[in-house]
PDB file of N, CA and C in Angstrom:
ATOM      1  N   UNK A   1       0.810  -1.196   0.000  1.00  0.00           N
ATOM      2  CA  UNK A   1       0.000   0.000   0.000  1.00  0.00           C
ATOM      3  C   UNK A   1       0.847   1.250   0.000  1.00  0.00           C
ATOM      4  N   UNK A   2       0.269   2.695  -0.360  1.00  0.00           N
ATOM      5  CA  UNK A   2       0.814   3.701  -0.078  1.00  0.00           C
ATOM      6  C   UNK A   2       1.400   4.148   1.022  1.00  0.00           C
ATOM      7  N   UNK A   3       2.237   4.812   1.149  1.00  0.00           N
ATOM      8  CA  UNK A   3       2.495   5.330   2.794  1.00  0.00           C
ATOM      9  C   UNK A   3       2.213   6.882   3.156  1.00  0.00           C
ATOM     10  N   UNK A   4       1.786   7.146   3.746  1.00  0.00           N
ATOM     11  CA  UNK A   4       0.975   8.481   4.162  1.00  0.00           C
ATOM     12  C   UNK A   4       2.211   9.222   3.575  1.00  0.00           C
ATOM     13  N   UNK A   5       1.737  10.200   2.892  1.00  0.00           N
ATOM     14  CA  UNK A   5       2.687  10.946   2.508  1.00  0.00           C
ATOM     15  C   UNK A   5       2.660  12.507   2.702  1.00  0.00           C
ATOM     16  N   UNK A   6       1.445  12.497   3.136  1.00  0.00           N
ATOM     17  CA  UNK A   6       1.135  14.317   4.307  1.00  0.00           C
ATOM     18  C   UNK A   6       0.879  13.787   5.537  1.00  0.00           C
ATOM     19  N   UNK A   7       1.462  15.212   5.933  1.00  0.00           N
ATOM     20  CA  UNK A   7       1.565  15.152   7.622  1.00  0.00           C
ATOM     21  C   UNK A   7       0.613  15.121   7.918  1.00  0.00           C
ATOM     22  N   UNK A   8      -0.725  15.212   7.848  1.00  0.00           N
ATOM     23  CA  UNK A   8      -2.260  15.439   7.829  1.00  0.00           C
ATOM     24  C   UNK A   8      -2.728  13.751   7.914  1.00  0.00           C
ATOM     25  N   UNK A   9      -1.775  13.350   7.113  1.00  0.00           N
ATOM     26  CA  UNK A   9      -2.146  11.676   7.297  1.00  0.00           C
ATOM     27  C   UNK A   9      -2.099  10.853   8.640  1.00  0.00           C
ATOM     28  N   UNK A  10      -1.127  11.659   9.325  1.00  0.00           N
ATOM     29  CA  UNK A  10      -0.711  11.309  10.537  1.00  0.00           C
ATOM     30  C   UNK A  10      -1.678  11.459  12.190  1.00  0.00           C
ATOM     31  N   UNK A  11      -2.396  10.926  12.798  1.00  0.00           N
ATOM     32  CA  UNK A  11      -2.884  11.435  14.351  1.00  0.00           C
ATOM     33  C   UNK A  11      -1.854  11.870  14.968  1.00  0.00           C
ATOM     34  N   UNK A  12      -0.971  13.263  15.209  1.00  0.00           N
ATOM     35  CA  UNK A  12       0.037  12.943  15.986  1.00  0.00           C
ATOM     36  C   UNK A  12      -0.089  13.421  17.323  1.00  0.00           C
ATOM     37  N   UNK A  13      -1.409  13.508  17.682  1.00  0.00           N
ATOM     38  CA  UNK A  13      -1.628  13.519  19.104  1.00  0.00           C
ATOM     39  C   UNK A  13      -1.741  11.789  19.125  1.00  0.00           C
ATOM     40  N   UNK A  14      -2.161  10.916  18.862  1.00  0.00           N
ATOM     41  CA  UNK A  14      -2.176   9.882  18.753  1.00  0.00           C
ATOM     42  C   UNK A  14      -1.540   9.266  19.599  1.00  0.00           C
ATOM     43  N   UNK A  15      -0.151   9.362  18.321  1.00  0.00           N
ATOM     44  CA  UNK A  15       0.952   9.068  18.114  1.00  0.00           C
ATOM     45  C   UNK A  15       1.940   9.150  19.164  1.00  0.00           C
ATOM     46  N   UNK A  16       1.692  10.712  19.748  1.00  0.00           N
ATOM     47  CA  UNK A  16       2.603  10.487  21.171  1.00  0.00           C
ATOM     48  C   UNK A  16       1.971  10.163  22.143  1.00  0.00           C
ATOM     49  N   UNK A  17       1.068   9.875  22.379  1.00  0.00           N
ATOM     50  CA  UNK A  17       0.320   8.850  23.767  1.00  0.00           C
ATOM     51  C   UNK A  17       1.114   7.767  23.433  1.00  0.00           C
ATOM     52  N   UNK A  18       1.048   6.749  21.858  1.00  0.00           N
ATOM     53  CA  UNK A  18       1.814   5.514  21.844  1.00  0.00           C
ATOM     54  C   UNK A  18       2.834   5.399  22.025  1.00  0.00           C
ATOM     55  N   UNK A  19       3.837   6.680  21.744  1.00  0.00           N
ATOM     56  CA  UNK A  19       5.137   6.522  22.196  1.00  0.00           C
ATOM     57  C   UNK A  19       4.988   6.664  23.428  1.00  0.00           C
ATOM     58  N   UNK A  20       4.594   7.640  24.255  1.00  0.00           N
ATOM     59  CA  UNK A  20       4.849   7.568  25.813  1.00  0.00           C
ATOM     60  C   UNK A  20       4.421   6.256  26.481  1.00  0.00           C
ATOM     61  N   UNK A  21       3.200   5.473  25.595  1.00  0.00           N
ATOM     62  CA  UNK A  21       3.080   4.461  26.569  1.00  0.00           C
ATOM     63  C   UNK A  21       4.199   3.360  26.419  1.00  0.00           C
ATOM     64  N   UNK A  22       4.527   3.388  25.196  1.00  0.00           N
ATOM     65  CA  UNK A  22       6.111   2.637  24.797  1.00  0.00           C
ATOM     66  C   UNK A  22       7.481   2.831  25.545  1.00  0.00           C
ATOM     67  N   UNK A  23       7.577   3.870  25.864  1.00  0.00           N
ATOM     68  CA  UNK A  23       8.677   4.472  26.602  1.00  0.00           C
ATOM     69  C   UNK A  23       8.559   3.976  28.045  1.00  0.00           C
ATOM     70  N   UNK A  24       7.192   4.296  28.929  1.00  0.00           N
ATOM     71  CA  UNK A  24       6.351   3.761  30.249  1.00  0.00           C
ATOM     72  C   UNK A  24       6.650   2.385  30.228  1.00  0.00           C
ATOM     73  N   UNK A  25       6.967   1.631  29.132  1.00  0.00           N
ATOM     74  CA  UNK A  25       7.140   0.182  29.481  1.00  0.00           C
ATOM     75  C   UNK A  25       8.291  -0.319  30.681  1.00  0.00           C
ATOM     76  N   UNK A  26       9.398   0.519  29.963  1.00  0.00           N
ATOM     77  CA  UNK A  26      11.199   0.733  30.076  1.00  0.00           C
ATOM     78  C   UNK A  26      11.481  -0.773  29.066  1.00  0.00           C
ATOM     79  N   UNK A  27      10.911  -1.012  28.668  1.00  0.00           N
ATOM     80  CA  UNK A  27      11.428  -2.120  27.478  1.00  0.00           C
ATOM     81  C   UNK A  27      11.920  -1.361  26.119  1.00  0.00           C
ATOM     82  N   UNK A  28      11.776  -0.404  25.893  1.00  0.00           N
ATOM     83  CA  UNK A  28      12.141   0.167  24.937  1.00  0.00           C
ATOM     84  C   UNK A  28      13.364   0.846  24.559  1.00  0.00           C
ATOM     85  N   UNK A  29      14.057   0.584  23.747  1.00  0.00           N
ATOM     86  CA  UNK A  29      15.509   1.301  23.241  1.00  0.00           C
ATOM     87  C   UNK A  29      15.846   1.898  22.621  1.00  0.00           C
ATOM     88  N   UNK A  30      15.110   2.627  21.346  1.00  0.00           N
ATOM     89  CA  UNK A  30      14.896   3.081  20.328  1.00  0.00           C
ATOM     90  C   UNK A  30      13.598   3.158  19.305  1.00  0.00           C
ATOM     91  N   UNK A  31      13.433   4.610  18.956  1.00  0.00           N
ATOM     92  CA  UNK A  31      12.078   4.376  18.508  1.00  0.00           C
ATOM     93  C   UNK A  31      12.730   5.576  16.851  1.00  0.00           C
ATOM     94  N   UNK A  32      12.459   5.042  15.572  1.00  0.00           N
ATOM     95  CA  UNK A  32      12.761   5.501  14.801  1.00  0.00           C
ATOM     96  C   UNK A  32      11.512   6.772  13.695  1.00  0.00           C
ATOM     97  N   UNK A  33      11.875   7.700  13.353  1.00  0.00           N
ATOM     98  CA  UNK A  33      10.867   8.367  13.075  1.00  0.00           C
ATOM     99  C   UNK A  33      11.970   9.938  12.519  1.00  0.00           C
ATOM    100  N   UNK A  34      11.780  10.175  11.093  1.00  0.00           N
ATOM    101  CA  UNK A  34      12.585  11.314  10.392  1.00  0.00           C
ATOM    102  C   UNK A  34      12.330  12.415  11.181  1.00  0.00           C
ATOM    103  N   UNK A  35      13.780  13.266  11.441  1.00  0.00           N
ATOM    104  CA  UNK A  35      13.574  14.560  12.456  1.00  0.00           C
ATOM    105  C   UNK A  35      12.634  15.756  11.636  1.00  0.00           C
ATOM    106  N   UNK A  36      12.050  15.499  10.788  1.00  0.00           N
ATOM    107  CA  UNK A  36      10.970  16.570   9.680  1.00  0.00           C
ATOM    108  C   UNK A  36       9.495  16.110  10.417  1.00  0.00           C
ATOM    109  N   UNK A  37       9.412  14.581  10.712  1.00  0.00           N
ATOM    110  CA  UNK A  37       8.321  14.408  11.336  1.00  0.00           C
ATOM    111  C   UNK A  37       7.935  14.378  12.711  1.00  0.00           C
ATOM    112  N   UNK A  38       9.643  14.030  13.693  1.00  0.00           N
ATOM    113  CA  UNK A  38       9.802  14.525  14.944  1.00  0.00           C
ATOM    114  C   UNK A  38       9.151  15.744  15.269  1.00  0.00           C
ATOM    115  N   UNK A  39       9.206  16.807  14.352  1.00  0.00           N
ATOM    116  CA  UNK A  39       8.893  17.917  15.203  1.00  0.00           C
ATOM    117  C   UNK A  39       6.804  18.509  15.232  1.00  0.00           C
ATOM    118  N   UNK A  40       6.552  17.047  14.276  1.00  0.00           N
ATOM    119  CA  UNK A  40       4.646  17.399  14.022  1.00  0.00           C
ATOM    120  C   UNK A  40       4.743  16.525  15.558  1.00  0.00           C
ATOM    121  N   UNK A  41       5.563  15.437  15.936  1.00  0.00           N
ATOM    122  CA  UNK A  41       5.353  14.770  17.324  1.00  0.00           C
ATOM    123  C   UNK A  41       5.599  15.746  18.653  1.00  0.00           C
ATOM    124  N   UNK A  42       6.957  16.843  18.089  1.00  0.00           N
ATOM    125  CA  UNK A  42       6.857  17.771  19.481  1.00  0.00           C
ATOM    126  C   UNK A  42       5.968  18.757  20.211  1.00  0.00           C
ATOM    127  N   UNK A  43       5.519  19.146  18.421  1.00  0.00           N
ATOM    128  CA  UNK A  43       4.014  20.039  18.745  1.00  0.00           C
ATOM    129  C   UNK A  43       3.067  18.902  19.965  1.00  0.00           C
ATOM    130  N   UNK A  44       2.511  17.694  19.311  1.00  0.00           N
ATOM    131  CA  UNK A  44       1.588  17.007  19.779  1.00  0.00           C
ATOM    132  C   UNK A  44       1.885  16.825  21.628  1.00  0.00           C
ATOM    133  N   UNK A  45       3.004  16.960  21.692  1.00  0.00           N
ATOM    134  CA  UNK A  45       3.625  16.460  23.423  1.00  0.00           C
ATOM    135  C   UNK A  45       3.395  17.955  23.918  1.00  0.00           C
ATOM    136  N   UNK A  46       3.577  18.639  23.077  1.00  0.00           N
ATOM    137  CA  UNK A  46       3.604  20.158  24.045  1.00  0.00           C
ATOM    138  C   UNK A  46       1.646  20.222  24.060  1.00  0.00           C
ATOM    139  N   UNK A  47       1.221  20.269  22.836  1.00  0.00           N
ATOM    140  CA  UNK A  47      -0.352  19.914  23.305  1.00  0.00           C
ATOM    141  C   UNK A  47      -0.694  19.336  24.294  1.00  0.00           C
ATOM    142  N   UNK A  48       0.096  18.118  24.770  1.00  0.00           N
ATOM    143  CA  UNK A  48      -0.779  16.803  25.952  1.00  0.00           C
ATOM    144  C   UNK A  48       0.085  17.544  26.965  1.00  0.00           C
ATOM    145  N   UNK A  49       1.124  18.752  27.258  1.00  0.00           N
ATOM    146  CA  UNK A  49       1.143  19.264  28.384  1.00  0.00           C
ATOM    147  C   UNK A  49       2.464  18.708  28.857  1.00  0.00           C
ATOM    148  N   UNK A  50       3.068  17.668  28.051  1.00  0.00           N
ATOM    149  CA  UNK A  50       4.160  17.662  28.527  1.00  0.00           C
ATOM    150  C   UNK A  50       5.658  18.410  28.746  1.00  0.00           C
ATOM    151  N   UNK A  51       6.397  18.179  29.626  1.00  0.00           N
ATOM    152  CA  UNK A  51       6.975  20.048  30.298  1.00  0.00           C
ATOM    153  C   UNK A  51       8.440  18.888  29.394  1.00  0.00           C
ATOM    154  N   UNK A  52       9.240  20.469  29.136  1.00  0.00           N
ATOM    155  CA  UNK A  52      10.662  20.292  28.559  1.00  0.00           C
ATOM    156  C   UNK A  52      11.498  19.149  28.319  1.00  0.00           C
ATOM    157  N   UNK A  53      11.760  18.514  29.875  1.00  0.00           N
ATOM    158  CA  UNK A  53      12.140  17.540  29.823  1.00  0.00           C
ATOM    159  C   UNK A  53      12.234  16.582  29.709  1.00  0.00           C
ATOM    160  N   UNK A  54      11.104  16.156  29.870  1.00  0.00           N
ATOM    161  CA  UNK A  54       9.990  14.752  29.194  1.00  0.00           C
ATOM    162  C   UNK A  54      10.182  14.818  27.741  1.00  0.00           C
ATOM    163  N   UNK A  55      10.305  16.438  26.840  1.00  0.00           N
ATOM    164  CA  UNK A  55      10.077  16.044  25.396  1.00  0.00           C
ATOM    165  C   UNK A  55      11.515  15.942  24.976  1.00  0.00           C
ATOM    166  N   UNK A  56      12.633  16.154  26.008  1.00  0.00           N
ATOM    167  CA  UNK A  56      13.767  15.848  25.579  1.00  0.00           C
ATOM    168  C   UNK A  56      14.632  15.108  25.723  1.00  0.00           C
ATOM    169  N   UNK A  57      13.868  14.328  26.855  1.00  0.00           N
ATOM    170  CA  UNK A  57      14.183  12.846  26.989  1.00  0.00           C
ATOM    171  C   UNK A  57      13.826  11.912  25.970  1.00  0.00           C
ATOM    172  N   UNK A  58      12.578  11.970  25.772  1.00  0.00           N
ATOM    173  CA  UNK A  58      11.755  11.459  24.071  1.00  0.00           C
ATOM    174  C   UNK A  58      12.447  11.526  23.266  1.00  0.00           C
ATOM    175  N   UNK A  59      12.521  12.820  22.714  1.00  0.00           N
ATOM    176  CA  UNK A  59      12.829  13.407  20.955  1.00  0.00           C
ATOM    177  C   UNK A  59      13.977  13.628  21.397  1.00  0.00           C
ATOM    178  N   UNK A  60      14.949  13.486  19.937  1.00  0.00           N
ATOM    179  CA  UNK A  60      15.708  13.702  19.323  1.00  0.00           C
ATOM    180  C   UNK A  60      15.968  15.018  18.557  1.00  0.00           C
ATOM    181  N   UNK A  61      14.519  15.274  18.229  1.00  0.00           N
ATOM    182  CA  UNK A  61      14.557  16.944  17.788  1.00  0.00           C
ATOM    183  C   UNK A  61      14.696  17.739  18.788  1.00  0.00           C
ATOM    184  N   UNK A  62      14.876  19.020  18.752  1.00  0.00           N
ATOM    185  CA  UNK A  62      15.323  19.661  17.667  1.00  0.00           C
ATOM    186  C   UNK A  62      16.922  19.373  17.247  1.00  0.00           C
ATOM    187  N   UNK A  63      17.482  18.504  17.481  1.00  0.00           N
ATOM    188  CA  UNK A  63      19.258  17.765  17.643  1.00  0.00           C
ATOM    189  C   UNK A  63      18.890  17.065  15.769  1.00  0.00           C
ATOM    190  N   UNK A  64      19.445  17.348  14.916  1.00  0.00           N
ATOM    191  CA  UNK A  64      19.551  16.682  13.615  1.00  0.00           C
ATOM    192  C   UNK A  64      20.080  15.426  13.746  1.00  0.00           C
ATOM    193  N   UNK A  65      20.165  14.800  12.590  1.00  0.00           N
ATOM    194  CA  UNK A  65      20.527  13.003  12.591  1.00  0.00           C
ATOM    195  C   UNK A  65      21.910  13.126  13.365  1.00  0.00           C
ATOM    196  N   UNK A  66      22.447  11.893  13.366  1.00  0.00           N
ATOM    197  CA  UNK A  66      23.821  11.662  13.916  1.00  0.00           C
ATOM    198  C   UNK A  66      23.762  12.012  15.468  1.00  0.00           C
ATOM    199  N   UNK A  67      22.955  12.515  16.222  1.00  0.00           N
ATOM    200  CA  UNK A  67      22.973  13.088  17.463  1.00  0.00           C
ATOM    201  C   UNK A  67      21.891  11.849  18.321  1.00  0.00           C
ATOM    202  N   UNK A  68      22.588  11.082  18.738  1.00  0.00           N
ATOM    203  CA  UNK A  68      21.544   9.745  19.937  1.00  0.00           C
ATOM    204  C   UNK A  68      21.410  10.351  21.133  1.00  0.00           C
ATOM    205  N   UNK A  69      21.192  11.390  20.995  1.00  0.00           N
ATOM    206  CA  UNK A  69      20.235  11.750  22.245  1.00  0.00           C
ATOM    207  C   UNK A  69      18.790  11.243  21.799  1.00  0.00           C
ATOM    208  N   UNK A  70      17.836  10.691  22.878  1.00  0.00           N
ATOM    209  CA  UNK A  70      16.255  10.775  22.886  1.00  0.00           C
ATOM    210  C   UNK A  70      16.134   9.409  22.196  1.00  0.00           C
ATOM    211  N   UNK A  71      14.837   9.031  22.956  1.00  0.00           N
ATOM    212  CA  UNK A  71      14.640   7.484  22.203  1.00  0.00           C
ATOM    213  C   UNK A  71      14.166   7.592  20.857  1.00  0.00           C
ATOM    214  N   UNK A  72      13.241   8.734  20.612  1.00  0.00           N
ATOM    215  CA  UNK A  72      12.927   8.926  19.119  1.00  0.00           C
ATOM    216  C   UNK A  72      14.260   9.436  18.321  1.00  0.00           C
ATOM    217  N   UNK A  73      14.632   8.925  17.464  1.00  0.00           N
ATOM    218  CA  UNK A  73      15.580   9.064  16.461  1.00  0.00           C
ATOM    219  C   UNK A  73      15.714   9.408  14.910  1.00  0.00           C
ATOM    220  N   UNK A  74      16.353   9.852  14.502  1.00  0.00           N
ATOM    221  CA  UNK A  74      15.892  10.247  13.134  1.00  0.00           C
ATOM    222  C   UNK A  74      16.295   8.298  12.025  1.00  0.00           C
ATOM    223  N   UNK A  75      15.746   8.617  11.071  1.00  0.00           N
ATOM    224  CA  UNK A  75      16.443   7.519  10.782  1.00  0.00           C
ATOM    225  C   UNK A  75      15.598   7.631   8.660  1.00  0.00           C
ATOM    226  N   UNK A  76      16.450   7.620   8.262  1.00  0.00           N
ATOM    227  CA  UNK A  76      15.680   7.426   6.708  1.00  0.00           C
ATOM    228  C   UNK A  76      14.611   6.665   6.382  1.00  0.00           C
ATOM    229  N   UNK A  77      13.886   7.132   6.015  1.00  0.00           N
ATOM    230  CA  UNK A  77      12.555   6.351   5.465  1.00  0.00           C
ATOM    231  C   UNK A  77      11.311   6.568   6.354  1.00  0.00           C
ATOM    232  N   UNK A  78      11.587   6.664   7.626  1.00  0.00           N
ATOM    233  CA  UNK A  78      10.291   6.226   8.788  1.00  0.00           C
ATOM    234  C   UNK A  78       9.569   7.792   9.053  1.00  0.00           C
ATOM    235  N   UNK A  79       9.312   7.566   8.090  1.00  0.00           N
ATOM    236  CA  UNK A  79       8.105   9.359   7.839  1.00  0.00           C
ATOM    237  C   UNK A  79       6.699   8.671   8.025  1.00  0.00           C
ATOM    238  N   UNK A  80       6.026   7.615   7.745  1.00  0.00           N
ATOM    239  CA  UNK A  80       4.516   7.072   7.686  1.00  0.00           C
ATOM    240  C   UNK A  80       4.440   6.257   8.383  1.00  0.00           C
ATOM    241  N   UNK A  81       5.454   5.713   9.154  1.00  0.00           N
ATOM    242  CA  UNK A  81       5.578   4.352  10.181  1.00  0.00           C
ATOM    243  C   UNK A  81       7.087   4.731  11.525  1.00  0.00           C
ATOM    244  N   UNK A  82       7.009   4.297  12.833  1.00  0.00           N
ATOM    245  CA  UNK A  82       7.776   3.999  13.487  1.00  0.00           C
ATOM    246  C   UNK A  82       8.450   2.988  13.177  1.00  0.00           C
ATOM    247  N   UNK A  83       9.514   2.710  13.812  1.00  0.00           N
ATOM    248  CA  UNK A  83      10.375   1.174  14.109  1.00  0.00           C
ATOM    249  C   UNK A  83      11.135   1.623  15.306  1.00  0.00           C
ATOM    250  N   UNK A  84      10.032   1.108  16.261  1.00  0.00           N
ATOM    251  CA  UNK A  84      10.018   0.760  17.602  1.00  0.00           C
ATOM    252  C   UNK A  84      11.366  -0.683  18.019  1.00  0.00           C
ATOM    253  N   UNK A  85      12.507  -0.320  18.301  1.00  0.00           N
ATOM    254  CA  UNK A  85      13.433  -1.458  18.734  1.00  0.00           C
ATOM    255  C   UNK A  85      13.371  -1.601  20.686  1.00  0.00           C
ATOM    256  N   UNK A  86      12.938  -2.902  20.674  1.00  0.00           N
ATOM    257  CA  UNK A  86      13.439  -3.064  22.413  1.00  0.00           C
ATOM    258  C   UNK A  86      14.173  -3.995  22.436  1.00  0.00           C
ATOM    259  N   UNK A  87      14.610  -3.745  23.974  1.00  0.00           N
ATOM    260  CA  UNK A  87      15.994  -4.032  24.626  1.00  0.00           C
ATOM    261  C   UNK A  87      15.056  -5.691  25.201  1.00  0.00           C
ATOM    262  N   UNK A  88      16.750  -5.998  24.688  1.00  0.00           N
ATOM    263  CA  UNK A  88      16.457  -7.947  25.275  1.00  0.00           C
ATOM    264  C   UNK A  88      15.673  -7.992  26.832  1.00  0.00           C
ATOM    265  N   UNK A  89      15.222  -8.993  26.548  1.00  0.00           N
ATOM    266  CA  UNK A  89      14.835  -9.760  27.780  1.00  0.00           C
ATOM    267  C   UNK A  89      15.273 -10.479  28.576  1.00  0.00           C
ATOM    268  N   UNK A  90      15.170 -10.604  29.625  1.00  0.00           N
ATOM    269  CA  UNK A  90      16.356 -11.238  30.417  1.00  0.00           C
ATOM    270  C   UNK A  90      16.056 -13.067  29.710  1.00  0.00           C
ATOM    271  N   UNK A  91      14.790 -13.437  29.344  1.00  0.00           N
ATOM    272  CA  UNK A  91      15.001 -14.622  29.150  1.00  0.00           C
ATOM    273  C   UNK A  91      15.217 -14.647  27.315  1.00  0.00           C
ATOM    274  N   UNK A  92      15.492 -13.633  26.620  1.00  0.00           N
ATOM    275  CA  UNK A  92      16.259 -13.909  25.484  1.00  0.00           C
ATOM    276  C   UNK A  92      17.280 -14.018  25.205  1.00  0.00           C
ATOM    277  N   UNK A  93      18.156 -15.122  25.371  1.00  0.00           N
ATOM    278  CA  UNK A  93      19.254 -15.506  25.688  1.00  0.00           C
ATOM    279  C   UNK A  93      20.333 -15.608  24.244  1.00  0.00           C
ATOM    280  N   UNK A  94      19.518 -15.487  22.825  1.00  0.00           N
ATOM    281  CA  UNK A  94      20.329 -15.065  21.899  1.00  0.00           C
ATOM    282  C   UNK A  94      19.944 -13.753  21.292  1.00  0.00           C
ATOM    283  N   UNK A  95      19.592 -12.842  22.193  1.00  0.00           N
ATOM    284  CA  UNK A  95      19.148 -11.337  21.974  1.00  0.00           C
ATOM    285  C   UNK A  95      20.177 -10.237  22.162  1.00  0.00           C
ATOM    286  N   UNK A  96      20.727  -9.792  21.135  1.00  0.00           N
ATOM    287  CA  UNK A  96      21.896  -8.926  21.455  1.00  0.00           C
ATOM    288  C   UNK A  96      21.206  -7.293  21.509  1.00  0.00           C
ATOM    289  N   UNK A  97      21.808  -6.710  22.574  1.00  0.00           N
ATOM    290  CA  UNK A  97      21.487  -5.323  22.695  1.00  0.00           C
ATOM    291  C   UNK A  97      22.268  -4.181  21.879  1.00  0.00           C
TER     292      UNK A  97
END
């Protein structure tokens, strides 16, 4: 299928409830998403009220690629979809971190 290709396509109030509840797990290690679309997600966190540090613990924006700060990350391609990576489990025993 197509992949949303306006930002309009996107819920991104949605969107950051799912990341925060992703993040709330602590299973999570990385969450991938282009820093052009990071910042329709920073609007949405400053909407739900979340204060500075929370969105800069999250995001990666306003920091351009190459910069691993924040679990959201920039990464090529992931403009219409996440790629959500978590951290092994203690009982995945051929799970490399």
């Amino acid at each position: 299928g197509k992949e949303a290709d306006k930002i309009s396509d996107v819920d991104w109030d949605a969107l950051w409830d799912l990341v925060v509840a992703l993040v709330d797990t602590g299973a999570v290690k990385t969450i991938y998403l282009t820093t052009d679309r990071q910042k329709h997600l920073a609007a949405a966190a400053k909407r739900a009220g979340a204060d500075k540090a929370t969105i800069a613990q999250i995001l990666q924006y306003p920091d351009k690629r190459g910069h691993n700060n924040g679990i959201v990350r920039h990464a090529d391609g992931h403009t219409a979809h996440i790629h959500v990576r978590f951290s092994c489990a203690d009982n995945e025993t051929r799970c490399e971190d």
